[in-house]
C-alpha atoms as a PDB file:
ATOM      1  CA  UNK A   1     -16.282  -9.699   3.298  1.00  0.00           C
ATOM      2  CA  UNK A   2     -16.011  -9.586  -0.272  1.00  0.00           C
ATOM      3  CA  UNK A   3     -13.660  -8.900  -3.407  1.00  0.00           C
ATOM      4  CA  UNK A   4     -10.938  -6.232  -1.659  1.00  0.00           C
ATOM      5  CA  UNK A   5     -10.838  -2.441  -3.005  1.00  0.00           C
ATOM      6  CA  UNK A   6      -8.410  -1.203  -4.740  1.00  0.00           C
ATOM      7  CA  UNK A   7      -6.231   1.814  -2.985  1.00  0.00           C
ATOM      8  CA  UNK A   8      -6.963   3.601  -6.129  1.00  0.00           C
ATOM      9  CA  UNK A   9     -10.567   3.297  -6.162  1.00  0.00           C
ATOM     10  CA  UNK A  10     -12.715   6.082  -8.032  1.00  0.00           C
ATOM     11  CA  UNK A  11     -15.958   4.582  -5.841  1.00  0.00           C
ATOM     12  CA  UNK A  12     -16.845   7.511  -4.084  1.00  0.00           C
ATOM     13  CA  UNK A  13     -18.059   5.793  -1.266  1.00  0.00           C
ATOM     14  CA  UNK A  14     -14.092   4.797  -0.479  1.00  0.00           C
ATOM     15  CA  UNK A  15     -12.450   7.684  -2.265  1.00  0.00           C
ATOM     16  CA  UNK A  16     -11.678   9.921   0.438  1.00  0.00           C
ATOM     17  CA  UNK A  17     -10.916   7.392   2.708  1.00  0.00           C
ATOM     18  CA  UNK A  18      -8.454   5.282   0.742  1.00  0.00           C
ATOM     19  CA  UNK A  19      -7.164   8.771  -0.017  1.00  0.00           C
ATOM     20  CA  UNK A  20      -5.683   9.272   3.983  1.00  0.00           C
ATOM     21  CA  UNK A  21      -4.554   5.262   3.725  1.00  0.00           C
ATOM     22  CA  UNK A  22      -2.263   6.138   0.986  1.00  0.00           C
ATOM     23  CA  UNK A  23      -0.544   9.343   2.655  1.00  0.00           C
ATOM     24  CA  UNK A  24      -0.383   7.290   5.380  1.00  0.00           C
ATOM     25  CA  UNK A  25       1.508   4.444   3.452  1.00  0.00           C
ATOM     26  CA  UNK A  26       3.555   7.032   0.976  1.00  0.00           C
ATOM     27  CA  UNK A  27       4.743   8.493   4.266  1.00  0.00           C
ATOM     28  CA  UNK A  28       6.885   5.814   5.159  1.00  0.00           C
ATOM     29  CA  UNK A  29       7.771   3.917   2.013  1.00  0.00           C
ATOM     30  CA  UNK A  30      10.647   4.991   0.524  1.00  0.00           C
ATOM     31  CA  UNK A  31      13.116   2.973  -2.495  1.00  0.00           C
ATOM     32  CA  UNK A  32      15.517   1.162  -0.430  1.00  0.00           C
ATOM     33  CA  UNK A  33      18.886   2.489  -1.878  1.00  0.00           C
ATOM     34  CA  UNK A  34      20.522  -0.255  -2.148  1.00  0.00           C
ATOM     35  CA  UNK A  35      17.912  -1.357  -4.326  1.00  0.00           C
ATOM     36  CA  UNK A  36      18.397   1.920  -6.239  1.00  0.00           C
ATOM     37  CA  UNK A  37      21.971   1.000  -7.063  1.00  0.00           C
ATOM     38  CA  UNK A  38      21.716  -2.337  -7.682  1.00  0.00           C
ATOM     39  CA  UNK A  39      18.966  -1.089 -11.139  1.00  0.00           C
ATOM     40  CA  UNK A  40      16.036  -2.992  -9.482  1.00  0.00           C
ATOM     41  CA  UNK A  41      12.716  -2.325 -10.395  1.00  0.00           C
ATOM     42  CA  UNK A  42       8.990  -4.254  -9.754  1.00  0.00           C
ATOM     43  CA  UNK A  43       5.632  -3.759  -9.285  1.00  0.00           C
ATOM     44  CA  UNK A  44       4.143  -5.542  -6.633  1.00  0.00           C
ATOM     45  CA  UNK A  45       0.447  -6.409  -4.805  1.00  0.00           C
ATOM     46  CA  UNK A  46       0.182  -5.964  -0.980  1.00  0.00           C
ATOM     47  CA  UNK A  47      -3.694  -7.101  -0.020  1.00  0.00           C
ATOM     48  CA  UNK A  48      -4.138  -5.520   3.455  1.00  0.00           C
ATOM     49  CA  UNK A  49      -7.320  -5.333   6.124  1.00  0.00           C
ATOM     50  CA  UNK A  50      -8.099  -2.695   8.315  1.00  0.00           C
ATOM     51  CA  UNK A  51     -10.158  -3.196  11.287  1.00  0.00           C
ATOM     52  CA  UNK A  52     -13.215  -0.848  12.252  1.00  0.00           C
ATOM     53  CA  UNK A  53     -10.445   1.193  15.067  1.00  0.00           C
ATOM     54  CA  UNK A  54      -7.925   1.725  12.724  1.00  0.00           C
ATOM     55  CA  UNK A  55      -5.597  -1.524  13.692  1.00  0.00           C
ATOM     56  CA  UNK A  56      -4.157  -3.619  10.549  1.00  0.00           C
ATOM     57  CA  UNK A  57      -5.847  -7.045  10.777  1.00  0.00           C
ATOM     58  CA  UNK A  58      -3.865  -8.865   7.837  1.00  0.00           C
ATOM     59  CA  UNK A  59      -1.719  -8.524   5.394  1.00  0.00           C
ATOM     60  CA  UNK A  60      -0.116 -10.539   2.395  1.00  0.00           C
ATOM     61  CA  UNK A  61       2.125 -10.281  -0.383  1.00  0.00           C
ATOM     62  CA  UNK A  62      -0.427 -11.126  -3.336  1.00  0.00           C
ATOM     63  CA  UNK A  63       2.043 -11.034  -5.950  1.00  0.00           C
ATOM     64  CA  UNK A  64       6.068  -9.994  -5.388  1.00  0.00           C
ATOM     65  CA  UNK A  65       8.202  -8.146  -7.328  1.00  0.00           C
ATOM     66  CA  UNK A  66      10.745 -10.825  -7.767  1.00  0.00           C
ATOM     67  CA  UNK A  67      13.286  -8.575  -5.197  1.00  0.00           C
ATOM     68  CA  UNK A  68      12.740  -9.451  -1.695  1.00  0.00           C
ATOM     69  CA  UNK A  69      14.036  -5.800  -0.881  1.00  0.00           C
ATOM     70  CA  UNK A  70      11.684  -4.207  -2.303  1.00  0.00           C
ATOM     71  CA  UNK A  71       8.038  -6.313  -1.356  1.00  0.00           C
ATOM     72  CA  UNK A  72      10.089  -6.052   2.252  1.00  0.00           C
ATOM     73  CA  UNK A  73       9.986  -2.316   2.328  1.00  0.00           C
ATOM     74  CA  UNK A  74       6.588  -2.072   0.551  1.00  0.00           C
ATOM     75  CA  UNK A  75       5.193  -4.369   3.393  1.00  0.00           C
ATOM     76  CA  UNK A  76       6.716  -2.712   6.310  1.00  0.00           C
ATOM     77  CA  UNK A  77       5.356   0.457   4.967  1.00  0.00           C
ATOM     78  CA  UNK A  78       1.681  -0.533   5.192  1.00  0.00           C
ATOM     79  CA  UNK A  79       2.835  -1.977   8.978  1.00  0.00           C
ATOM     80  CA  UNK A  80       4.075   1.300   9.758  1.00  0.00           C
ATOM     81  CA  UNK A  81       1.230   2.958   8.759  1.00  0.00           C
ATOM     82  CA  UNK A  82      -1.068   1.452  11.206  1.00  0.00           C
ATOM     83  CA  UNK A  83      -3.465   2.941  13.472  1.00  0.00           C
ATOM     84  CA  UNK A  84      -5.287   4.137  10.423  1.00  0.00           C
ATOM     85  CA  UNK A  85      -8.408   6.539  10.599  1.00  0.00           C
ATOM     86  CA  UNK A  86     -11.238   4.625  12.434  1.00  0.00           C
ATOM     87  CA  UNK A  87     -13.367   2.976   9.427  1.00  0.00           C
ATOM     88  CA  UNK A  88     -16.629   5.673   8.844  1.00  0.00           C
ATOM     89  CA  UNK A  89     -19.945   4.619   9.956  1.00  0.00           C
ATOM     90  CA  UNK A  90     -21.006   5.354   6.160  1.00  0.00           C
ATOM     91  CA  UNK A  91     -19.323   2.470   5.335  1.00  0.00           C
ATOM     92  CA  UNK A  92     -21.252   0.438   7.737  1.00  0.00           C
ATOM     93  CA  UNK A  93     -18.051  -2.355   7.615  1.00  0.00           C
ATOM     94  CA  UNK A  94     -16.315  -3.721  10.411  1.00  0.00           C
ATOM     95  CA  UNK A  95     -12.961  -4.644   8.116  1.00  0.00           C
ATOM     96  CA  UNK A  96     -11.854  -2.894   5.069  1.00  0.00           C
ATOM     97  CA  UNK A  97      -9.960  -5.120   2.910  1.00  0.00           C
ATOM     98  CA  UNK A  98      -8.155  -3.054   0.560  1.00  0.00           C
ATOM     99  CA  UNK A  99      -5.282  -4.053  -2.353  1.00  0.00           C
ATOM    100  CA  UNK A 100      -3.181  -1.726  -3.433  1.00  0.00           C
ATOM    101  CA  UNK A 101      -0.203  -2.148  -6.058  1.00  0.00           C
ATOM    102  CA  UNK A 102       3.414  -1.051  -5.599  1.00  0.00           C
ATOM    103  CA  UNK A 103       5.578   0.403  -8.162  1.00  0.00           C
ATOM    104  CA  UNK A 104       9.176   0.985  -8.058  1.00  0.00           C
ATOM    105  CA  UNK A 105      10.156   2.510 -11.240  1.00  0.00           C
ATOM    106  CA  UNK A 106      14.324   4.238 -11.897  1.00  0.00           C
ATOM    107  CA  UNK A 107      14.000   6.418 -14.830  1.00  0.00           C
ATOM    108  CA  UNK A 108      17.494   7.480 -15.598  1.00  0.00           C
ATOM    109  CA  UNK A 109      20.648   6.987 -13.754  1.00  0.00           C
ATOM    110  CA  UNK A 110      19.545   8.826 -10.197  1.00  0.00           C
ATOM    111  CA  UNK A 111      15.811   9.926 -10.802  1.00  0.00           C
ATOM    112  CA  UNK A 112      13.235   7.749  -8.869  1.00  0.00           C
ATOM    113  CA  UNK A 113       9.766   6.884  -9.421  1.00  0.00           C
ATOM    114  CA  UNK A 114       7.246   4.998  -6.887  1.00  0.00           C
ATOM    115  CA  UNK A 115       3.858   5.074  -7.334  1.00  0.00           C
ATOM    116  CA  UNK A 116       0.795   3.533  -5.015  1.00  0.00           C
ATOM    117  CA  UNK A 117      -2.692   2.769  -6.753  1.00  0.00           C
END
């Protein structure tokens, strides 16, 4: 199967698809916020497969953020995300693995940053 591409990926055989993955994911992650007032922060690494149909075939916590709330709502979002688009025939691959890295980021006392590469 191979080394797994990264969401951000400027290959532009993947481009445009890992492009509807991550409005897919960004659509339901949010920064719990609890988390919010509690001050935490992380980045963390999510490596995820997607089937040929669509359908999420795996999916691990590569490396955690150190907050269990936030890798929890980072992995539910890529759950939640599922059925993806239907992998293109271009791609001639029956599973996509894909990583993608997580960012939760407060930059002053209510503004919110969380970015997805």
């Amino acid at each position: 199967m191979g080394e797994p591409i990264p969401l951000d990926t400027p290959d532009p055989n993947y481009r445009e698809y890992m492009e509807k993955v991550r409005q897919r994911i960004y659509a339901n992650w949010g920064y719990p916020w609890e988390a919010q007032q509690r001050g935490l922060q992380g980045k963390l690494v999510i490596e995820f497969h997607i089937s040929k149909d669509g359908h999420l075939q795996y999916i691990e916590l590569r490396q955690t953020s150190g907050e269990d709330i936030l890798d929890n709502f980072a992995l539910t979002a890529v759950k939640l995300a599922q059925v993806y688009p239907p992998l293109p025939d271009a791609m001639q691959r029956d599973v996509l693995p894909i990583v993608g890295v997580f960012v939760y980021t407060l930059r002053g006392p209510l503004s919110v940053l969380q970015s997805l590469h």
